[in-house]
PDB file of N, CA and C in Angstrom:
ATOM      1  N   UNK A   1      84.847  20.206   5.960  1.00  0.00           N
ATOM      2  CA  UNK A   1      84.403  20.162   7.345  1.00  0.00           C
ATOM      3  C   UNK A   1      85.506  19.596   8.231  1.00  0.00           C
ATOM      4  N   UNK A   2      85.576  20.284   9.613  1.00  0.00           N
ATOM      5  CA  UNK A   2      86.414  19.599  10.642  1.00  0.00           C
ATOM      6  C   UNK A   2      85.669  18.111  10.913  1.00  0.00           C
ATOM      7  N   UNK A   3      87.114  17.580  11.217  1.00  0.00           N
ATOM      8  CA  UNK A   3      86.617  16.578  11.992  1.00  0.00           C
ATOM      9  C   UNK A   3      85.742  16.627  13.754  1.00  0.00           C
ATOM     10  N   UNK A   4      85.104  16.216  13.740  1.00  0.00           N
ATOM     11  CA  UNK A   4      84.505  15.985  15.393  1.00  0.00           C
ATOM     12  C   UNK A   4      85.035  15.091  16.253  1.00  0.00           C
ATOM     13  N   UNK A   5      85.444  15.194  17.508  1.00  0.00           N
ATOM     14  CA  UNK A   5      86.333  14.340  18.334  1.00  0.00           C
ATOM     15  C   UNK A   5      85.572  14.726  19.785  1.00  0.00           C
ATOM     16  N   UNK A   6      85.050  13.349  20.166  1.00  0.00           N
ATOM     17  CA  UNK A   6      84.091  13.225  21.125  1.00  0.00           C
ATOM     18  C   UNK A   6      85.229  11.756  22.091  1.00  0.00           C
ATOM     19  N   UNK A   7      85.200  12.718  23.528  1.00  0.00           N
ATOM     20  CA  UNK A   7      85.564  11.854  24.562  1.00  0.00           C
ATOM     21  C   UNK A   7      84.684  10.972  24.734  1.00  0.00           C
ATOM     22  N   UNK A   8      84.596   9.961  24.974  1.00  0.00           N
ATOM     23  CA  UNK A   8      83.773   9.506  26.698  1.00  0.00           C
ATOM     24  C   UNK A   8      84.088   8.344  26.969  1.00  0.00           C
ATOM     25  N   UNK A   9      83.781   8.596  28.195  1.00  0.00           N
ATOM     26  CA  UNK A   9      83.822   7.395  29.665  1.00  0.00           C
ATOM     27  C   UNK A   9      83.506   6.428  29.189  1.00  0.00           C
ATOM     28  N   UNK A  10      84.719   5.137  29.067  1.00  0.00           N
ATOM     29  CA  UNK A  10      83.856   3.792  28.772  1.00  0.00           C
ATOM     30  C   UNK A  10      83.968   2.883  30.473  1.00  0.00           C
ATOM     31  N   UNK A  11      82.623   2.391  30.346  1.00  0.00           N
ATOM     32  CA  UNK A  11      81.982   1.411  31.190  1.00  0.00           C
ATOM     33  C   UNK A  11      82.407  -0.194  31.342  1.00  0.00           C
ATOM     34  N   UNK A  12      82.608  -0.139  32.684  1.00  0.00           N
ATOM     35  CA  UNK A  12      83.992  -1.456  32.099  1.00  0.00           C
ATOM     36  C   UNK A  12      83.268  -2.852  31.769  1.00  0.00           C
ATOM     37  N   UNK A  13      81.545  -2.717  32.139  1.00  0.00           N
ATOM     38  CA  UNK A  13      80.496  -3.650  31.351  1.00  0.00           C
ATOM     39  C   UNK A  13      80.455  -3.931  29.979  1.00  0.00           C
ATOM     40  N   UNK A  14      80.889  -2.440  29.386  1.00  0.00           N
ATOM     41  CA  UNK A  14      80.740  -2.563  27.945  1.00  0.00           C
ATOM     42  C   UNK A  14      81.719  -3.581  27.266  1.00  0.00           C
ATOM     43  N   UNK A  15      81.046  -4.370  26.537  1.00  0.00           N
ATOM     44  CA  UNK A  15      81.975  -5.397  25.290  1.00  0.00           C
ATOM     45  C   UNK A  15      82.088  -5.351  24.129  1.00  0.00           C
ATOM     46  N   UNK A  16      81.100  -4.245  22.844  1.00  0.00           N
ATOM     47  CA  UNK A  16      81.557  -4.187  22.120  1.00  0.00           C
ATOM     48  C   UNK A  16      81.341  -2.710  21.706  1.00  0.00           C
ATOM     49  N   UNK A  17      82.185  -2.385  20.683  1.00  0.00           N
ATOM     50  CA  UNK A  17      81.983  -1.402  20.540  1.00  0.00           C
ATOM     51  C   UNK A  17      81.571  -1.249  18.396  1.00  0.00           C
ATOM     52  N   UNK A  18      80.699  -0.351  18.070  1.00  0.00           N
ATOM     53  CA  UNK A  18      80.341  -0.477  16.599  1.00  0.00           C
ATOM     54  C   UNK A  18      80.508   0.983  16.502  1.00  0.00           C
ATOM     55  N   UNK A  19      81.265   0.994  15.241  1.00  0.00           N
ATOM     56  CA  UNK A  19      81.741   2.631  14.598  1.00  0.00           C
ATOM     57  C   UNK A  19      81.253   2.409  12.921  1.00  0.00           C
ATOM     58  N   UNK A  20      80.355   3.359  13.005  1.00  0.00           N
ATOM     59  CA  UNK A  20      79.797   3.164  11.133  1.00  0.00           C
ATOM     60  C   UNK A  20      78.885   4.599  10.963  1.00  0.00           C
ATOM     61  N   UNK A  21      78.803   4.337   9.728  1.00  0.00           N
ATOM     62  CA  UNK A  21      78.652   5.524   8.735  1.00  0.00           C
ATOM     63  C   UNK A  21      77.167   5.851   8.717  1.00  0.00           C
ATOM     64  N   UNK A  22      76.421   6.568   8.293  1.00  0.00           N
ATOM     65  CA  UNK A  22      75.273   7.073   8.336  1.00  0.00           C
ATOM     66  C   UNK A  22      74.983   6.380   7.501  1.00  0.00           C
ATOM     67  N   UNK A  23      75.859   5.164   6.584  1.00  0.00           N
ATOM     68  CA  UNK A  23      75.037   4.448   5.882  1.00  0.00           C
ATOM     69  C   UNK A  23      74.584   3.040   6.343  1.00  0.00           C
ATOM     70  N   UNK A  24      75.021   2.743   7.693  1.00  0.00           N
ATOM     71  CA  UNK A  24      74.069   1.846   8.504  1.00  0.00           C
ATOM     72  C   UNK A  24      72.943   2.551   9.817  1.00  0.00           C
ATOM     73  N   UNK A  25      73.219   3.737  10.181  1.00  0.00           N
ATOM     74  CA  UNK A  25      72.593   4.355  10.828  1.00  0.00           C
ATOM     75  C   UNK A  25      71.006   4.966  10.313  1.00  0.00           C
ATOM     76  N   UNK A  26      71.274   5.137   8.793  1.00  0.00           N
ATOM     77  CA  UNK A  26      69.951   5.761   8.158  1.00  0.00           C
ATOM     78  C   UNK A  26      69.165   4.490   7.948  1.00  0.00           C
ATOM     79  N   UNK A  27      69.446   3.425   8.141  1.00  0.00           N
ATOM     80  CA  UNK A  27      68.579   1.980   7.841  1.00  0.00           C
ATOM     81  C   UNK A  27      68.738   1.078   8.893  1.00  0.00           C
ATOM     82  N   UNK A  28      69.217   0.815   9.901  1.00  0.00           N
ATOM     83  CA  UNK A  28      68.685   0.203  11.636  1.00  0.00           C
ATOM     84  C   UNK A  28      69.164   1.346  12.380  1.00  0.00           C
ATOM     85  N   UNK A  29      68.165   0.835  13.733  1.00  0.00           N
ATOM     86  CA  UNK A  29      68.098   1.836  14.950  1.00  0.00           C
ATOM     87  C   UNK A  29      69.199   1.153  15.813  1.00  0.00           C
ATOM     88  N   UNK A  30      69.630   2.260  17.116  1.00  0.00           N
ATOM     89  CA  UNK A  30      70.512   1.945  17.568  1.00  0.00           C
ATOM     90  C   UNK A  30      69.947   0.127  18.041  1.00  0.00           C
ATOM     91  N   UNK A  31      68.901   0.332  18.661  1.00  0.00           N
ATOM     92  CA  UNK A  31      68.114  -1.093  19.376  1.00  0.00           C
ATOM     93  C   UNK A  31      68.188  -2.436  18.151  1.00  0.00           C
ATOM     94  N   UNK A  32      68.088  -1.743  17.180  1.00  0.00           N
ATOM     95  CA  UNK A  32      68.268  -3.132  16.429  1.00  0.00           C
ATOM     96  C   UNK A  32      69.775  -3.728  16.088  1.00  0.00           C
ATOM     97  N   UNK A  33      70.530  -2.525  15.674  1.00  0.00           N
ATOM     98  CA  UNK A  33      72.197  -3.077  16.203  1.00  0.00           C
ATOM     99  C   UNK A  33      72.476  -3.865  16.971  1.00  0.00           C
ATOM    100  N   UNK A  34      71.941  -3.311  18.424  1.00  0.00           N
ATOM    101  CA  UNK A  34      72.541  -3.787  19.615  1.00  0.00           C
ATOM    102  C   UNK A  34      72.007  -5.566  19.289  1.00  0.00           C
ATOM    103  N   UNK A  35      71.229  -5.522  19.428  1.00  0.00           N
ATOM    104  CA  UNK A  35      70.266  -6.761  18.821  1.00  0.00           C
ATOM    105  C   UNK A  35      70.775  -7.767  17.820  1.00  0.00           C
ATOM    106  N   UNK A  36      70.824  -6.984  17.045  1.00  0.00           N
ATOM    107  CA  UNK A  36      71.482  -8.092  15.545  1.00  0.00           C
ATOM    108  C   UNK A  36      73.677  -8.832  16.640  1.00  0.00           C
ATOM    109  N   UNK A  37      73.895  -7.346  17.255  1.00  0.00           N
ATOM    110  CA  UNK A  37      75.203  -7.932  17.579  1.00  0.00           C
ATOM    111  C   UNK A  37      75.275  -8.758  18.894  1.00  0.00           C
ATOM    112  N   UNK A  38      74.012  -8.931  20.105  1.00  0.00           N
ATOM    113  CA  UNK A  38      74.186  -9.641  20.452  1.00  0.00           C
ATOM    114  C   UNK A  38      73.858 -10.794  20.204  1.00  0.00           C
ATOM    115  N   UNK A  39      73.063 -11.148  18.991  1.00  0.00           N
ATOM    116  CA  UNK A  39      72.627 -12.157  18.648  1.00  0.00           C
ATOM    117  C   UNK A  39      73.937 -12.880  18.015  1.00  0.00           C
ATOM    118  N   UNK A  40      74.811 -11.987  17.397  1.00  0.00           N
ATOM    119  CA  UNK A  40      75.774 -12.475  16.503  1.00  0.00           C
ATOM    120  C   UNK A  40      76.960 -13.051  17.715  1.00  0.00           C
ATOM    121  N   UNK A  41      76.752 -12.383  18.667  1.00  0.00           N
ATOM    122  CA  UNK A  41      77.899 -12.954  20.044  1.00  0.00           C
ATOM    123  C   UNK A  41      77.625 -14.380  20.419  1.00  0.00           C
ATOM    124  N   UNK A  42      76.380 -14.044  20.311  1.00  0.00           N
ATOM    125  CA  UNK A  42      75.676 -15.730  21.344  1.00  0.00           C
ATOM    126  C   UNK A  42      75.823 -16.949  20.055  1.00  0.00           C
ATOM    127  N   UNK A  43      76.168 -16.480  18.775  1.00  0.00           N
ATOM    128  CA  UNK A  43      76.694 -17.441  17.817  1.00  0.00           C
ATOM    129  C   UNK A  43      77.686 -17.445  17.638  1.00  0.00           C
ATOM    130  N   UNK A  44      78.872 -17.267  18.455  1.00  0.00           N
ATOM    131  CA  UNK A  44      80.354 -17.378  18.531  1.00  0.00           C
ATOM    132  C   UNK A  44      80.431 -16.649  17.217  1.00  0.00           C
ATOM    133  N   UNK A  45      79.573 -15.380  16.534  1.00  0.00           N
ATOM    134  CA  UNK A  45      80.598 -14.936  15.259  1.00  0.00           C
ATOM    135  C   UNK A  45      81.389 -13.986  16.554  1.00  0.00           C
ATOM    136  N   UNK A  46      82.850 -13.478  15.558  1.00  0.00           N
ATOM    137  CA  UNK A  46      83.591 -12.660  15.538  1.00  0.00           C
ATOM    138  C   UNK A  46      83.349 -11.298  15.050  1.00  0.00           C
ATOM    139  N   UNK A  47      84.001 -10.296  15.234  1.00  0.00           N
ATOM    140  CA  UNK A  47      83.739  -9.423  15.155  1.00  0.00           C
ATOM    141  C   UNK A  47      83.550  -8.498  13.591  1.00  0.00           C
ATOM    142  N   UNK A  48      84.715  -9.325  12.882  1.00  0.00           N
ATOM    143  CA  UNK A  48      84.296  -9.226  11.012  1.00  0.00           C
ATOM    144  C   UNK A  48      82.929 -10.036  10.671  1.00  0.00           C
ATOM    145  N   UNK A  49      82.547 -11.265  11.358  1.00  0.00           N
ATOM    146  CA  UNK A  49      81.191 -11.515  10.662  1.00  0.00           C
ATOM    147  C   UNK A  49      80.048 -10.553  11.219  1.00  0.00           C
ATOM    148  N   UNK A  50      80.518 -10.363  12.679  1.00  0.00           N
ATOM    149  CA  UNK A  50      79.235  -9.073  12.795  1.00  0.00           C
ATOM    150  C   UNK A  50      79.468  -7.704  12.129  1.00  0.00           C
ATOM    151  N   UNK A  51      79.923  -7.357  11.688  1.00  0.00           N
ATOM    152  CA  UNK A  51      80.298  -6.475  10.514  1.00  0.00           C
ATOM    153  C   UNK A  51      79.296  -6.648   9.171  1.00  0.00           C
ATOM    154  N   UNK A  52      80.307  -8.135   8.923  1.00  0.00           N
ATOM    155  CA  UNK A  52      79.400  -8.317   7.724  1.00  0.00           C
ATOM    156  C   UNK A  52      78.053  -8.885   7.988  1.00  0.00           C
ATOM    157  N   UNK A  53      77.705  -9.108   8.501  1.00  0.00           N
ATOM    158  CA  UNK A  53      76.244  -9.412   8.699  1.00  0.00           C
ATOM    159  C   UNK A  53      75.183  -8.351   8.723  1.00  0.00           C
ATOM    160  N   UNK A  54      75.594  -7.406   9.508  1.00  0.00           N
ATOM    161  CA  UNK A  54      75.174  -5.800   9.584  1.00  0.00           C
ATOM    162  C   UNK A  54      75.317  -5.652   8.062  1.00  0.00           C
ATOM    163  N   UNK A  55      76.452  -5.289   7.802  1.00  0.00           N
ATOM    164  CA  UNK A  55      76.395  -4.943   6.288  1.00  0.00           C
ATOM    165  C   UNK A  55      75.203  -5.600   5.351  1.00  0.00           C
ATOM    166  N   UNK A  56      75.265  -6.964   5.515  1.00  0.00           N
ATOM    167  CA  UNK A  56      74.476  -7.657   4.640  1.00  0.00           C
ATOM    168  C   UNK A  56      73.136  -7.163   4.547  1.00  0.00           C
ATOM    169  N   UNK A  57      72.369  -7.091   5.684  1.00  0.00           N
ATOM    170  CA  UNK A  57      71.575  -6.444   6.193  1.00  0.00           C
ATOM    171  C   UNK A  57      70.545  -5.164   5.674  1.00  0.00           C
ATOM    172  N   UNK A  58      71.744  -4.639   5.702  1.00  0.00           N
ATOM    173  CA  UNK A  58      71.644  -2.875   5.262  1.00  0.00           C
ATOM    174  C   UNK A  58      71.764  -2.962   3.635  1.00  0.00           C
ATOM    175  N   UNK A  59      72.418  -4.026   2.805  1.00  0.00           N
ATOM    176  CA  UNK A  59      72.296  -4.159   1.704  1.00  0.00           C
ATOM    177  C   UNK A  59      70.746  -4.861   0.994  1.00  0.00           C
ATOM    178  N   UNK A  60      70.475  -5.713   1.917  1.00  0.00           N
ATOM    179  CA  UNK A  60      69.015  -6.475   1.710  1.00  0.00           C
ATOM    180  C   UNK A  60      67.760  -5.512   2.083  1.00  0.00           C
ATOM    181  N   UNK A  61      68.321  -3.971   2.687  1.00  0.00           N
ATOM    182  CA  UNK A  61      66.807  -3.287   2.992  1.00  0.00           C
ATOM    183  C   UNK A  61      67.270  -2.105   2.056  1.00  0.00           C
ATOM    184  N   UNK A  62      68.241  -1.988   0.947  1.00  0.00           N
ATOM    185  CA  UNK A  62      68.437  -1.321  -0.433  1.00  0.00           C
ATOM    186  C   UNK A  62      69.495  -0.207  -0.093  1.00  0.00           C
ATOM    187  N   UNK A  63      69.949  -0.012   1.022  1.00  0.00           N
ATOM    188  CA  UNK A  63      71.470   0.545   1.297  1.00  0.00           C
ATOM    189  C   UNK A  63      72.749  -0.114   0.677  1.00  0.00           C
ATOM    190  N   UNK A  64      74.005   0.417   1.628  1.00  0.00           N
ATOM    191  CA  UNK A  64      75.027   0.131   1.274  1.00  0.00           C
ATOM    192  C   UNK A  64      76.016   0.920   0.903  1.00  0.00           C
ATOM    193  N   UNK A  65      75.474   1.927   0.035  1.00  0.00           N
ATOM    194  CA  UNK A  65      76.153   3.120  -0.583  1.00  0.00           C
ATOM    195  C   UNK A  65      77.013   4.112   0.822  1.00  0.00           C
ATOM    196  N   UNK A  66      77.821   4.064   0.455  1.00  0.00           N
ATOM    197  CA  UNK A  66      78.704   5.008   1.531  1.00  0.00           C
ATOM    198  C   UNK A  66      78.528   3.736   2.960  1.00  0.00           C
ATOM    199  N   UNK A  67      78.889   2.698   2.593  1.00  0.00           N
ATOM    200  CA  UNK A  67      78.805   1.863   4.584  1.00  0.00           C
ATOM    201  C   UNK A  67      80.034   1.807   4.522  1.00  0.00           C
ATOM    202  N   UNK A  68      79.854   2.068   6.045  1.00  0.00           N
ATOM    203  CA  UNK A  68      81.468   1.911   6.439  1.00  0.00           C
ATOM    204  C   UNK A  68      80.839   1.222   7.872  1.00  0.00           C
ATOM    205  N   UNK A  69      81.013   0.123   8.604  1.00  0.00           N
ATOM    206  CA  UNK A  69      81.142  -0.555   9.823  1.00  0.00           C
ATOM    207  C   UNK A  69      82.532  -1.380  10.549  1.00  0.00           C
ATOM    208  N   UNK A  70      82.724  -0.415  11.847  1.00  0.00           N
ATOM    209  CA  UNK A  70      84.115  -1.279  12.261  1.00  0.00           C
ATOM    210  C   UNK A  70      83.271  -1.827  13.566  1.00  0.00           C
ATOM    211  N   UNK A  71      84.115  -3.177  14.178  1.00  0.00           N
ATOM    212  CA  UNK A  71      82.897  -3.603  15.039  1.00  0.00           C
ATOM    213  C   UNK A  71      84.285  -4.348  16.191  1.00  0.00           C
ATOM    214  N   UNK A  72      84.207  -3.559  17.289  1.00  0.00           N
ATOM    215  CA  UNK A  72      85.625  -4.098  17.910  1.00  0.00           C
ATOM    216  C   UNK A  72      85.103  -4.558  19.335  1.00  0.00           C
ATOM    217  N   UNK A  73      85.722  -5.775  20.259  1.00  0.00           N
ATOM    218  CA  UNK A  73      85.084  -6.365  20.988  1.00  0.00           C
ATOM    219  C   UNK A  73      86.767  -5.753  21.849  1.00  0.00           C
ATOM    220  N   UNK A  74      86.090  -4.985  22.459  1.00  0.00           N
ATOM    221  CA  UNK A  74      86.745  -4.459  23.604  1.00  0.00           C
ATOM    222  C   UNK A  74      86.833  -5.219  25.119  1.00  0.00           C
ATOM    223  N   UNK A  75      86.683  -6.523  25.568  1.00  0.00           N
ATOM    224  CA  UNK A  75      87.279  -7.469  26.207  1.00  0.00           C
ATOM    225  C   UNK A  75      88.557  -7.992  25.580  1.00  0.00           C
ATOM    226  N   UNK A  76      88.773  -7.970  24.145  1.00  0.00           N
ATOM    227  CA  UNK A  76      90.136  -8.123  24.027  1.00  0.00           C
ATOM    228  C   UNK A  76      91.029  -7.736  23.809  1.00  0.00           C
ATOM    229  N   UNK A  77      90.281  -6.176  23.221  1.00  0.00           N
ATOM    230  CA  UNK A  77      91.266  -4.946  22.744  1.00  0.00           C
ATOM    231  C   UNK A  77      92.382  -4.779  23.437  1.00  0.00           C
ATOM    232  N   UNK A  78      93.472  -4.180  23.580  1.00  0.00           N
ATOM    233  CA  UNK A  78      94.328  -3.631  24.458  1.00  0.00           C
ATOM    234  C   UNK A  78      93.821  -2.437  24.456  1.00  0.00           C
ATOM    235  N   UNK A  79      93.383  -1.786  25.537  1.00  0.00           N
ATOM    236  CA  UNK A  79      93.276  -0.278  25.476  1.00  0.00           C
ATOM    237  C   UNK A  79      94.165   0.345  26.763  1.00  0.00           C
ATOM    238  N   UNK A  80      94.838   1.821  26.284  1.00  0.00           N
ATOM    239  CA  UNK A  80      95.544   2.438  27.096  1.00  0.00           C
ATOM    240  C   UNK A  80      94.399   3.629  27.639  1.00  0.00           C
TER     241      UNK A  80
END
């Protein structure tokens, strides 16, 4: 299969951004992401513990297999 390559407009509100595999997507909803990661903000984690925390997560409701989560806080990114 080709790869898929999707533009879009980022919102200069937005702060983080989460890229993962259908193996965190098939076990939380987008709303509970958003959720678990702002919860993980307002506890000063970083962006690898909200990763792994997600991960953990998805391993404790019998996933895991094929996860892939990158979790990047785009207030500090450099972006061009």
């Amino acid at each position: 299969d080709e790869p898929s390559i999707h533009h879009i407009k980022r919102d200069p509100s937005q702060q983080i951004l989460c890229l993962a595999s259908d193996g965190l997507w098939d076990y939380l909803a987008n709303e509970e992401v958003a959720d678990m990661i702002l919860n993980s903000l307002s506890l000063g984690h970083d962006c690898n513990m909200i990763a792994a925390r997600l991960s953990h997560c998805v391993q404790a409701l019998g996933g895991a297999d094929d996860l892939s989560i990158m979790v990047v806080n785009l207030k500090e990114a450099q972006l061009e």
